[in-house]
Protein backbone atom coordinates (compact mmCIF):
# COMPACT_ATOMS: atom_id res chain seq x y z
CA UNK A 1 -13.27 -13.43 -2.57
CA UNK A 2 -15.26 -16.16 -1.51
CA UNK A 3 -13.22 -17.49 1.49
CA UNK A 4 -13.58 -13.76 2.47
CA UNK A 5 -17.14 -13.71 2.54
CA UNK A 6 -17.41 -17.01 4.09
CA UNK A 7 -14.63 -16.11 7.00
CA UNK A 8 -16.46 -12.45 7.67
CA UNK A 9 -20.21 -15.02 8.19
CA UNK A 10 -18.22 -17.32 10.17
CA UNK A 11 -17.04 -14.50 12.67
CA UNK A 12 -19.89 -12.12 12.41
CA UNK A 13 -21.75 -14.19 15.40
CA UNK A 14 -18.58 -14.58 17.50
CA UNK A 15 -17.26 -10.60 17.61
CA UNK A 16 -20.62 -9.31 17.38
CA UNK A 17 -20.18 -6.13 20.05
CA UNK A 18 -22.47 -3.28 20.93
CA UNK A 19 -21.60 -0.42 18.37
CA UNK A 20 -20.56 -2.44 15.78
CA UNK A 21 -23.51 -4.22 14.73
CA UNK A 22 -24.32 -1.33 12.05
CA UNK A 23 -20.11 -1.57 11.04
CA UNK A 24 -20.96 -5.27 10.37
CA UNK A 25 -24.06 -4.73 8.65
CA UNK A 26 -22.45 -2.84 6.01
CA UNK A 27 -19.17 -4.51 5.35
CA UNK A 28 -21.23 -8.15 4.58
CA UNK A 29 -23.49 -5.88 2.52
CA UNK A 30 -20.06 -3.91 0.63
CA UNK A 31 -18.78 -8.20 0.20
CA UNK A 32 -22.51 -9.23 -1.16
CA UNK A 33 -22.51 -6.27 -3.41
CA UNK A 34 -18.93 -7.52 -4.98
CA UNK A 35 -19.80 -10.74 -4.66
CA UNK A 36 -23.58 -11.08 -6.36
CA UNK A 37 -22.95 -7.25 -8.18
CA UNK A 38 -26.08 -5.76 -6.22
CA UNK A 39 -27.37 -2.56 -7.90
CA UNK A 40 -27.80 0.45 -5.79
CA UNK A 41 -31.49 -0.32 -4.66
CA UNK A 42 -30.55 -3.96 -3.54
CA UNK A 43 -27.86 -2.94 -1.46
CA UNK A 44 -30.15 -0.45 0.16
CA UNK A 45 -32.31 -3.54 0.96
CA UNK A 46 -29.62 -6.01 1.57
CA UNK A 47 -28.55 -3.56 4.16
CA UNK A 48 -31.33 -3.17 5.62
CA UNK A 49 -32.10 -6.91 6.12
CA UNK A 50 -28.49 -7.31 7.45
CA UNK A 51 -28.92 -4.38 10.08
CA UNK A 52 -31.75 -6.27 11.22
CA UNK A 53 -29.90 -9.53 11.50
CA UNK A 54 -26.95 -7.47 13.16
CA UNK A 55 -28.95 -6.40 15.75
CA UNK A 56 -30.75 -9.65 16.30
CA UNK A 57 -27.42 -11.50 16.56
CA UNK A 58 -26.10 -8.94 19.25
CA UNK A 59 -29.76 -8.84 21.46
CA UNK A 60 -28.85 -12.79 21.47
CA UNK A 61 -25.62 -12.66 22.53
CA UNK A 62 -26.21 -10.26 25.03
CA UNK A 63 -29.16 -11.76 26.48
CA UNK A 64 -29.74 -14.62 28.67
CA UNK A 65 -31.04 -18.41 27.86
CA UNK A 66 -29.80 -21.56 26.79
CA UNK A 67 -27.12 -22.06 24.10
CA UNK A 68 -29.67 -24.44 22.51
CA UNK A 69 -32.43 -21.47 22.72
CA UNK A 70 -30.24 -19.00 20.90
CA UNK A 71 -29.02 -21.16 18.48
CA UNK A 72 -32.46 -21.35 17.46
CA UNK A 73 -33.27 -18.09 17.91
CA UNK A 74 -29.92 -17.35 15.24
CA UNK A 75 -30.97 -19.78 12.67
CA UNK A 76 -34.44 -18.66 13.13
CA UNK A 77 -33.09 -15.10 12.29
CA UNK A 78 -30.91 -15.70 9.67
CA UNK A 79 -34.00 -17.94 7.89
CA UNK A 80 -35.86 -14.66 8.40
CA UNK A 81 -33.27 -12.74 6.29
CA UNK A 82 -33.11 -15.03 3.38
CA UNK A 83 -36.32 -14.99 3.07
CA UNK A 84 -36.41 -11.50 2.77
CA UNK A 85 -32.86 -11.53 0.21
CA UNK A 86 -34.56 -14.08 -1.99
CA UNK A 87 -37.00 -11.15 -2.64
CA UNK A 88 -34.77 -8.81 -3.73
CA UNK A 89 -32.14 -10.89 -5.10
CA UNK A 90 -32.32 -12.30 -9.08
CA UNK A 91 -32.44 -16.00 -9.63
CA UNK A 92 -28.43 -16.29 -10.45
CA UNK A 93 -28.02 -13.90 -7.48
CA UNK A 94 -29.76 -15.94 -4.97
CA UNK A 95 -28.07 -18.85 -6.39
CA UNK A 96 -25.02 -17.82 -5.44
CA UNK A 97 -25.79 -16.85 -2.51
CA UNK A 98 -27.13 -20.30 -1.52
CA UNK A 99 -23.37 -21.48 -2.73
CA UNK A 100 -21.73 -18.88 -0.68
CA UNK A 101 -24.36 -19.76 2.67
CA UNK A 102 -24.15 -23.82 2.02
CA UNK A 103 -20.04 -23.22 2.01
CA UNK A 104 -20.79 -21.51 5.28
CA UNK A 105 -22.43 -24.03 6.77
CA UNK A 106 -20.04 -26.72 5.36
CA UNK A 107 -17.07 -24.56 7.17
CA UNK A 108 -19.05 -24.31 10.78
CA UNK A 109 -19.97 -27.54 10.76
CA UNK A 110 -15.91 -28.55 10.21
CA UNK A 111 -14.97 -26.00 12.88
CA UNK A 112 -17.14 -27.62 15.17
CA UNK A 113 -15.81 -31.09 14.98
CA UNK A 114 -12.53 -29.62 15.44
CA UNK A 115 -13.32 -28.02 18.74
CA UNK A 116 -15.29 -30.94 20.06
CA UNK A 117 -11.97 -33.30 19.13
CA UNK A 118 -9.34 -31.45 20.35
């Protein structure tokens, strides 16, 4: 389950489209509520702050600027929406969410080196 959630945060940047930012929103939110076991009023939330990051990701990608720029408009972005999950998240919630997000990061940062050696 977790490799699922991990691939689907890996790619979400990548095959972000027009039209399927809102399809995107919901399926990490339907993965976060098996993964964490939101109730009904946190996936309203967690919805709502991945809608936001949804669209965010898709004005970047279909806007102009640096790669650097919009890398740090992304991280920027996705620090906005943690912030706003710690707040409705529980303590054991949000820490395993911060497992599931440090995987993440462990798995981009190997995909990287990969393209950069080959």
């Amino acid at each position: 389950m977790r490799n699922l959630i991990l691939s689907l945060l890996l790619a979400l940047p990548l095959t972000l489209q027009a039209g399927e930012a809102n399809e995107l929103a919901q399926e990490m939110t339907d993965r976060l509520t098996q993964a964490l076991s939101l109730t009904e009023s946190q996936q309203a939330e967690v919805l709502a702050q991945q809608t936001r990051f949804s669209d965010t990701l898709l004005s970047l990608k279909q806007s102009g600027g640096s790669r650097r720029d919009k890398g740090r408009q992304m991280r920027d972005a996705a620090a906005a929406r943690d912030d706003a999950l710690k707040s409705v998240l529980t303590e054991a919630q949000w820490q395993e969410y911060e497992v599931i997000r440090d995987e993440q990061k462990q798995q981009m940062r190997e995909q990287m080196k990969q393209r950069r050696s080959n």
